[in-house]
PDB file of N, CA and C in Angstrom:
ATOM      1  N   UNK A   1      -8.887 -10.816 -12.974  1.00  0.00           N
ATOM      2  CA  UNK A   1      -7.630 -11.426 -12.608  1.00  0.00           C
ATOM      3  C   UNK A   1      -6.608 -11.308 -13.734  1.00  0.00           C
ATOM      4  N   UNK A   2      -6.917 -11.904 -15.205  1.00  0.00           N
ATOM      5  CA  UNK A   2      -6.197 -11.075 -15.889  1.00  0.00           C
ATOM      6  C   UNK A   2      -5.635  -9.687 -16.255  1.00  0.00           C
ATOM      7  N   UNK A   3      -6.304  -8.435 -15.827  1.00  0.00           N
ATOM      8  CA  UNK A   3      -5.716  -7.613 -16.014  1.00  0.00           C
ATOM      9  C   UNK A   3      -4.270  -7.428 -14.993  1.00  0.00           C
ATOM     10  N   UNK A   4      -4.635  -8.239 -14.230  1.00  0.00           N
ATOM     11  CA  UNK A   4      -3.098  -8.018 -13.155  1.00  0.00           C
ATOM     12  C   UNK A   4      -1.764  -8.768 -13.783  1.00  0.00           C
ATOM     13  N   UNK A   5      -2.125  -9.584 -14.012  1.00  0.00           N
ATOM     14  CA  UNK A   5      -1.214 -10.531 -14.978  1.00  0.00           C
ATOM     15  C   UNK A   5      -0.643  -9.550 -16.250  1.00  0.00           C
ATOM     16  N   UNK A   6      -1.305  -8.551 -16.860  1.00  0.00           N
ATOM     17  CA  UNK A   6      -0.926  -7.793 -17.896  1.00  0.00           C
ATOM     18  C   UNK A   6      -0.188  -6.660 -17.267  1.00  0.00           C
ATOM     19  N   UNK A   7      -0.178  -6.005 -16.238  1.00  0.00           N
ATOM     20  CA  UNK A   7       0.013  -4.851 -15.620  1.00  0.00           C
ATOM     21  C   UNK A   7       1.476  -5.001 -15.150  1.00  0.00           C
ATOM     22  N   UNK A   8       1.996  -3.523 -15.847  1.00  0.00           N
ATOM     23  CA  UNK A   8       3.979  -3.369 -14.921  1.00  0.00           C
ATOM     24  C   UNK A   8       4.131  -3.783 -13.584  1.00  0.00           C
ATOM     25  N   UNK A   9       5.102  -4.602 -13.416  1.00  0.00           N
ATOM     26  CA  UNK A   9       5.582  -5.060 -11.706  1.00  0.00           C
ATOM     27  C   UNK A   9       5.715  -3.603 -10.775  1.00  0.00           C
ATOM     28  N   UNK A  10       6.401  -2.923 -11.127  1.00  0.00           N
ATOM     29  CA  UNK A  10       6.016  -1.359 -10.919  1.00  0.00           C
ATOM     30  C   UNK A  10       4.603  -0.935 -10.209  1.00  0.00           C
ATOM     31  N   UNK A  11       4.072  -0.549 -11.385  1.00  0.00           N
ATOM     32  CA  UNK A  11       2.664  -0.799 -11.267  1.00  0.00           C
ATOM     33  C   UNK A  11       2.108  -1.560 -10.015  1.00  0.00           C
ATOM     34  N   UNK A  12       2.207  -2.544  -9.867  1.00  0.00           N
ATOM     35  CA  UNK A  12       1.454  -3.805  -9.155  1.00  0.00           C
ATOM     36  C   UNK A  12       2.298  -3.353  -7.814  1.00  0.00           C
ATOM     37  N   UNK A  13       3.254  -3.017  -8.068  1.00  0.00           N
ATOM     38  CA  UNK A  13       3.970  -3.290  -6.588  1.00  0.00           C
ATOM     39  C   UNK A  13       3.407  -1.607  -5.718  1.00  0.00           C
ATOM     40  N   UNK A  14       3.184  -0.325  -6.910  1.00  0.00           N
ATOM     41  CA  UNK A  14       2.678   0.877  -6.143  1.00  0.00           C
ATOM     42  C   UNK A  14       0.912   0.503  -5.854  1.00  0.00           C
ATOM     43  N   UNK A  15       0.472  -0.311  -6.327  1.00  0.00           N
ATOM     44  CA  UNK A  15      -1.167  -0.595  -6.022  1.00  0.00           C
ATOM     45  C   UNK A  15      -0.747  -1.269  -4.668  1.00  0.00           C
ATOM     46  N   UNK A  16       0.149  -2.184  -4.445  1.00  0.00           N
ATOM     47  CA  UNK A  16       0.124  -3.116  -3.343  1.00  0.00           C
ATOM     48  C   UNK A  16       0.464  -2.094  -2.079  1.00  0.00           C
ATOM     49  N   UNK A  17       1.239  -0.871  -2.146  1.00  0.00           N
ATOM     50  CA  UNK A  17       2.052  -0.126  -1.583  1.00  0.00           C
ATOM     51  C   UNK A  17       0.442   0.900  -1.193  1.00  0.00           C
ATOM     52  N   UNK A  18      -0.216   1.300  -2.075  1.00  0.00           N
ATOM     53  CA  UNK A  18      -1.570   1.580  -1.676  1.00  0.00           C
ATOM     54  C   UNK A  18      -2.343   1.212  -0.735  1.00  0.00           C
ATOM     55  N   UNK A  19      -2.452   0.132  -1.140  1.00  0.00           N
ATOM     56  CA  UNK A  19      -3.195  -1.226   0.080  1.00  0.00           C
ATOM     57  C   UNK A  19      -2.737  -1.037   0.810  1.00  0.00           C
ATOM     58  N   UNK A  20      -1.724  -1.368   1.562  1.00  0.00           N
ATOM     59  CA  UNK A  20      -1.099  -1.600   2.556  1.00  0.00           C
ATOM     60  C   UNK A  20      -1.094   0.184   3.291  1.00  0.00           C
ATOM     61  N   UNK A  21      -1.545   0.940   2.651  1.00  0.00           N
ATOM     62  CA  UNK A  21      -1.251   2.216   3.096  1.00  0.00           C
ATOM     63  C   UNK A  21      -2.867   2.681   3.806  1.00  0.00           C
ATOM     64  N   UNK A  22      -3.382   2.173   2.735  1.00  0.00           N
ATOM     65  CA  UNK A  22      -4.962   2.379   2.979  1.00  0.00           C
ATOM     66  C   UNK A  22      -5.795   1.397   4.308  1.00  0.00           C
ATOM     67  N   UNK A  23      -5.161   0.134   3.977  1.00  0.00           N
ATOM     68  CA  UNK A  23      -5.113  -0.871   5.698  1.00  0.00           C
ATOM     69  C   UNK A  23      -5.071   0.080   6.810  1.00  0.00           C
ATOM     70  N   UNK A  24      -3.535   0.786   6.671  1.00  0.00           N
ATOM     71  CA  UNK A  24      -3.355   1.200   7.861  1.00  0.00           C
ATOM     72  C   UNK A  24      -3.816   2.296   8.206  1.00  0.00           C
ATOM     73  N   UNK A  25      -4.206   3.221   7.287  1.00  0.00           N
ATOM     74  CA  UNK A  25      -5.176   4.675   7.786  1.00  0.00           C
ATOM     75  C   UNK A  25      -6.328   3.778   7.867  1.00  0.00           C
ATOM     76  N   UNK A  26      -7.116   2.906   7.934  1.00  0.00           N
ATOM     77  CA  UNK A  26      -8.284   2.372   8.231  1.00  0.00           C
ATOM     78  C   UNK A  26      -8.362   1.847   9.816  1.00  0.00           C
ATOM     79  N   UNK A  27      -7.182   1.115  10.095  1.00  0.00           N
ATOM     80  CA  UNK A  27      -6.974   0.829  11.068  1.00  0.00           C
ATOM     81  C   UNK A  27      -6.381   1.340  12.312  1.00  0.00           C
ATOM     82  N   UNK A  28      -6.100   2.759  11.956  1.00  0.00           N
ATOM     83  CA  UNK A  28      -5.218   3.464  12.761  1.00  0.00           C
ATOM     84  C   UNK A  28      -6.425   4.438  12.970  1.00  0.00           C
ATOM     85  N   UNK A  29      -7.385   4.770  11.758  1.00  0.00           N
ATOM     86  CA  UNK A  29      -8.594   5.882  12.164  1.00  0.00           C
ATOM     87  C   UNK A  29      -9.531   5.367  13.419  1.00  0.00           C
ATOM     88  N   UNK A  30      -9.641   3.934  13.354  1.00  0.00           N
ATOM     89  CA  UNK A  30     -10.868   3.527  14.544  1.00  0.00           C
ATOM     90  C   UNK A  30     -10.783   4.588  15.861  1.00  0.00           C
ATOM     91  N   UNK A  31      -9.364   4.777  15.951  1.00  0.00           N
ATOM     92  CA  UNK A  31      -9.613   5.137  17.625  1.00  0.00           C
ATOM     93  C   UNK A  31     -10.109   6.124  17.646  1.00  0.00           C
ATOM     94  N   UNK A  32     -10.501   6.865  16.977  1.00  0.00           N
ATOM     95  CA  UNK A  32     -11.368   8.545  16.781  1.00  0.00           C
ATOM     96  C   UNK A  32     -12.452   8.298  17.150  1.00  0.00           C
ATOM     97  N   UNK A  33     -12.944   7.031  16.994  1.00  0.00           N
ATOM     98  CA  UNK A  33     -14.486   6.814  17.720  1.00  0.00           C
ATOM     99  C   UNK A  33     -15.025   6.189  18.423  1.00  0.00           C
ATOM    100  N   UNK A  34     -13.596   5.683  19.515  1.00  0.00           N
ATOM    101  CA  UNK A  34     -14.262   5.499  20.919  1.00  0.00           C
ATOM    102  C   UNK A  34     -13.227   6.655  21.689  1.00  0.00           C
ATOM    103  N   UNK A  35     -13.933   6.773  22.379  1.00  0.00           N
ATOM    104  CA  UNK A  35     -13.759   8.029  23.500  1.00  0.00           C
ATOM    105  C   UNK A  35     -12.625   7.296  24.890  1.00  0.00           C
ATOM    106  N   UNK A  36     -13.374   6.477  25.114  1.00  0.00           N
ATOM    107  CA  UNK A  36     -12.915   5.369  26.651  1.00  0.00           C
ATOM    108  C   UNK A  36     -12.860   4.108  26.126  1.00  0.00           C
ATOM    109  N   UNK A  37     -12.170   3.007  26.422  1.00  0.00           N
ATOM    110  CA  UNK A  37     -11.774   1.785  26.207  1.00  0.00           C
ATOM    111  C   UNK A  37     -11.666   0.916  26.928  1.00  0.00           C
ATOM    112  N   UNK A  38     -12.454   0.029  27.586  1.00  0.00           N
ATOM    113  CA  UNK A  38     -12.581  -0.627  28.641  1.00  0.00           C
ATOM    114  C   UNK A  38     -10.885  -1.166  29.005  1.00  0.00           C
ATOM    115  N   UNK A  39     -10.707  -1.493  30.006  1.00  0.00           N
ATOM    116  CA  UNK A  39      -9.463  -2.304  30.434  1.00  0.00           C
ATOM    117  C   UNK A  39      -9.025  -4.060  29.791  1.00  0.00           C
ATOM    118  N   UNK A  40     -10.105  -4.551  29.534  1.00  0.00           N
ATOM    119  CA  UNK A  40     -10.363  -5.493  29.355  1.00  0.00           C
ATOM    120  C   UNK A  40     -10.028  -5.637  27.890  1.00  0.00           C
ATOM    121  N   UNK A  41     -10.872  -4.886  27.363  1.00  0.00           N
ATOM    122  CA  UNK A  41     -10.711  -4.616  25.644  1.00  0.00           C
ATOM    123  C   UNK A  41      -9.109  -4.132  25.327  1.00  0.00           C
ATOM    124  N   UNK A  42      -8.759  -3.366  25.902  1.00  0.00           N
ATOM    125  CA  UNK A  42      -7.499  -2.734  26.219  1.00  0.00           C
ATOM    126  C   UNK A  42      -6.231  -4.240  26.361  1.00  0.00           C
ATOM    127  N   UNK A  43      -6.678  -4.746  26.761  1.00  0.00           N
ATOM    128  CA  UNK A  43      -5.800  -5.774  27.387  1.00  0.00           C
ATOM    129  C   UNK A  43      -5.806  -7.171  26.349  1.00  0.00           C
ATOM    130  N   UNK A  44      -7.265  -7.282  25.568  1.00  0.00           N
ATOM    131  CA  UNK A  44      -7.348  -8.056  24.624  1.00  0.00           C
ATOM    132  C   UNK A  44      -6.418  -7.454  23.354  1.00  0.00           C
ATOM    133  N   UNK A  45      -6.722  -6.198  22.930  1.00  0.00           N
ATOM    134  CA  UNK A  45      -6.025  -5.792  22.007  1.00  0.00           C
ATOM    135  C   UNK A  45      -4.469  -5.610  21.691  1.00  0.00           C
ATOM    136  N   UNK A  46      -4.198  -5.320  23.225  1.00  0.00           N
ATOM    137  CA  UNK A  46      -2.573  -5.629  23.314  1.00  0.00           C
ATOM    138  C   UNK A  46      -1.869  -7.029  23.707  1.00  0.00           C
ATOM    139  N   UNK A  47      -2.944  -8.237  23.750  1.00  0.00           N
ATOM    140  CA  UNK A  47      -2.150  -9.664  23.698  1.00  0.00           C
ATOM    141  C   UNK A  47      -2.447  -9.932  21.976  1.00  0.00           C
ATOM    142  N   UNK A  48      -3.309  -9.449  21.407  1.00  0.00           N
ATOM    143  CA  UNK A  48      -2.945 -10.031  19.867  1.00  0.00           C
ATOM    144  C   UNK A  48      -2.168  -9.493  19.043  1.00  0.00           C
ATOM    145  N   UNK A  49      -1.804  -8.042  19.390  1.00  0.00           N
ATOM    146  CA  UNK A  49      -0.504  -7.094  18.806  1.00  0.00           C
ATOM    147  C   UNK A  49       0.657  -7.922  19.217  1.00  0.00           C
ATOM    148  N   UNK A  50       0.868  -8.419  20.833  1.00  0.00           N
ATOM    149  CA  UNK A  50       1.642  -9.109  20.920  1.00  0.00           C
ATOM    150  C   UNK A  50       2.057 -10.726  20.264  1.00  0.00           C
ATOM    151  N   UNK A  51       0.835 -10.918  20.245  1.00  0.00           N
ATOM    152  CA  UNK A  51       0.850 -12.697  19.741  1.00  0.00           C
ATOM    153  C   UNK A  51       1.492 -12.627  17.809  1.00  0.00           C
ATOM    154  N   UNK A  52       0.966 -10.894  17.577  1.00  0.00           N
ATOM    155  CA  UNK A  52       1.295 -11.152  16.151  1.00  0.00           C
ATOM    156  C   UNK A  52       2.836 -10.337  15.795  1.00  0.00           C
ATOM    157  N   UNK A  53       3.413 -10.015  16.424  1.00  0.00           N
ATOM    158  CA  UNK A  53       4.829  -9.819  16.578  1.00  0.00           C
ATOM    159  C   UNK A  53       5.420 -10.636  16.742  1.00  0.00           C
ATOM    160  N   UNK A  54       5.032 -11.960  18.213  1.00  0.00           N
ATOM    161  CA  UNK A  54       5.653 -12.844  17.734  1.00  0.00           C
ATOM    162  C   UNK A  54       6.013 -13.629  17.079  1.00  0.00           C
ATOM    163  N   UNK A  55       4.776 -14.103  15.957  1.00  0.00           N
ATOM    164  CA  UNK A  55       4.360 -14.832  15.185  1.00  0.00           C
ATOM    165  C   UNK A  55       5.555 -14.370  14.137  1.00  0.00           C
ATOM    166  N   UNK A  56       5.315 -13.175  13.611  1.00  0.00           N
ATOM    167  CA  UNK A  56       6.344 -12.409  12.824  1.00  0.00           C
ATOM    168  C   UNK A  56       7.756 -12.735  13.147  1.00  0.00           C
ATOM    169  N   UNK A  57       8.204 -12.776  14.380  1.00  0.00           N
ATOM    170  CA  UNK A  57       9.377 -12.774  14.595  1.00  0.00           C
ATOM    171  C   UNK A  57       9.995 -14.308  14.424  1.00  0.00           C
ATOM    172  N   UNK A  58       8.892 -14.798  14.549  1.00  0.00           N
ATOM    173  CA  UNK A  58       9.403 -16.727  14.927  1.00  0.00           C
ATOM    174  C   UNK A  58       9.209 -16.721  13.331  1.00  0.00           C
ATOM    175  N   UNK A  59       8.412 -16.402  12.204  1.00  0.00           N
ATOM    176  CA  UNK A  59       8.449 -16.738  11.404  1.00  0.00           C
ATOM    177  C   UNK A  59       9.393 -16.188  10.371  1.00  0.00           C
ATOM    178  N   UNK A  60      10.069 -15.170  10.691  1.00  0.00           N
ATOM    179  CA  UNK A  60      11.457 -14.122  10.118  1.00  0.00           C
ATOM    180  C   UNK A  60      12.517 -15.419  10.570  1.00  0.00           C
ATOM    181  N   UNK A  61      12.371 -15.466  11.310  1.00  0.00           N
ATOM    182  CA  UNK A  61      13.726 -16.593  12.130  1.00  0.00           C
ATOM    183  C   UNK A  61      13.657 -18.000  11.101  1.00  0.00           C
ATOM    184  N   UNK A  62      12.218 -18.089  11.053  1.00  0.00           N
ATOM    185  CA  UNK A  62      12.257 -19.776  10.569  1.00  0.00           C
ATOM    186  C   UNK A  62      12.802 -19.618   8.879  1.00  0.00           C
ATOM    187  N   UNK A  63      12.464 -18.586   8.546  1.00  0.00           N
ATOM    188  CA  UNK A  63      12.438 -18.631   6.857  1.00  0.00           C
ATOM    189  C   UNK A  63      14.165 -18.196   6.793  1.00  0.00           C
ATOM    190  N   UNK A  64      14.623 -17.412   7.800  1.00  0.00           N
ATOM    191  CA  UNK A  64      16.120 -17.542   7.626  1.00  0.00           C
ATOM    192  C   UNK A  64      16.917 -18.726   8.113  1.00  0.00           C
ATOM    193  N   UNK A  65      16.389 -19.356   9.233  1.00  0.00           N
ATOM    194  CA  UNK A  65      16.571 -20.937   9.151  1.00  0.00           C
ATOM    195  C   UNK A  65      17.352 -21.804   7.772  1.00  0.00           C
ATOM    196  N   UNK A  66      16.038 -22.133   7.343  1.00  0.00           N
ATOM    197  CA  UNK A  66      15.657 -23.128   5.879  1.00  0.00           C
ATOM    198  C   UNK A  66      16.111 -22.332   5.115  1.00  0.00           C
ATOM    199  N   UNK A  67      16.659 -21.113   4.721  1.00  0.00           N
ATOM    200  CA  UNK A  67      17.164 -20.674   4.152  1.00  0.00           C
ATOM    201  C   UNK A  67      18.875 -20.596   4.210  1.00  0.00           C
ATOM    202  N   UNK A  68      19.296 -21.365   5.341  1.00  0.00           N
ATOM    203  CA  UNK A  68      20.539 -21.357   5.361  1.00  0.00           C
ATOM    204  C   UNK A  68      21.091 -23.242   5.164  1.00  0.00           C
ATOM    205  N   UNK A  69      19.824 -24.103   4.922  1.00  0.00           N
ATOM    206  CA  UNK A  69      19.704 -25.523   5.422  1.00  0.00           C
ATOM    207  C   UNK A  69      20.397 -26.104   3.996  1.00  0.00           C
TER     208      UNK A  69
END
């Protein structure tokens, strides 16, 4: 934990920029290995994409809110 504390904001911010890069080729590779996708599964996966957009969006709104209070 200390070495992060020592390390350029620079630095820290292209490791974070990594992460976030490496998340998403992780999460974007799954679909290579299912072939077919049930409807069901299909339908679960696109109400929590949805639930977390909104979440995002209500919470973009709220922090510009209190930010104007």
């Amino acid at each position: 934990m200390t070495w992060f504390l020592h390390q350029n904001v620079v630095f820290l911010a292209f490791l974070a920029g990594l992460f976030t890069w490496g998340c998403t080729i992780v999460g974007s590779a799954i679909v290579f290995f299912f072939k077919n996708i049930s409807r069901k599964l299909q339908d679960i996966m696109m109400g929590f994409a949805v639930g977390v957009m909104i979440a995002a969006s209500f919470w973009s709104a709220t922090g510009s809110f209190f930010g104007l209070c």
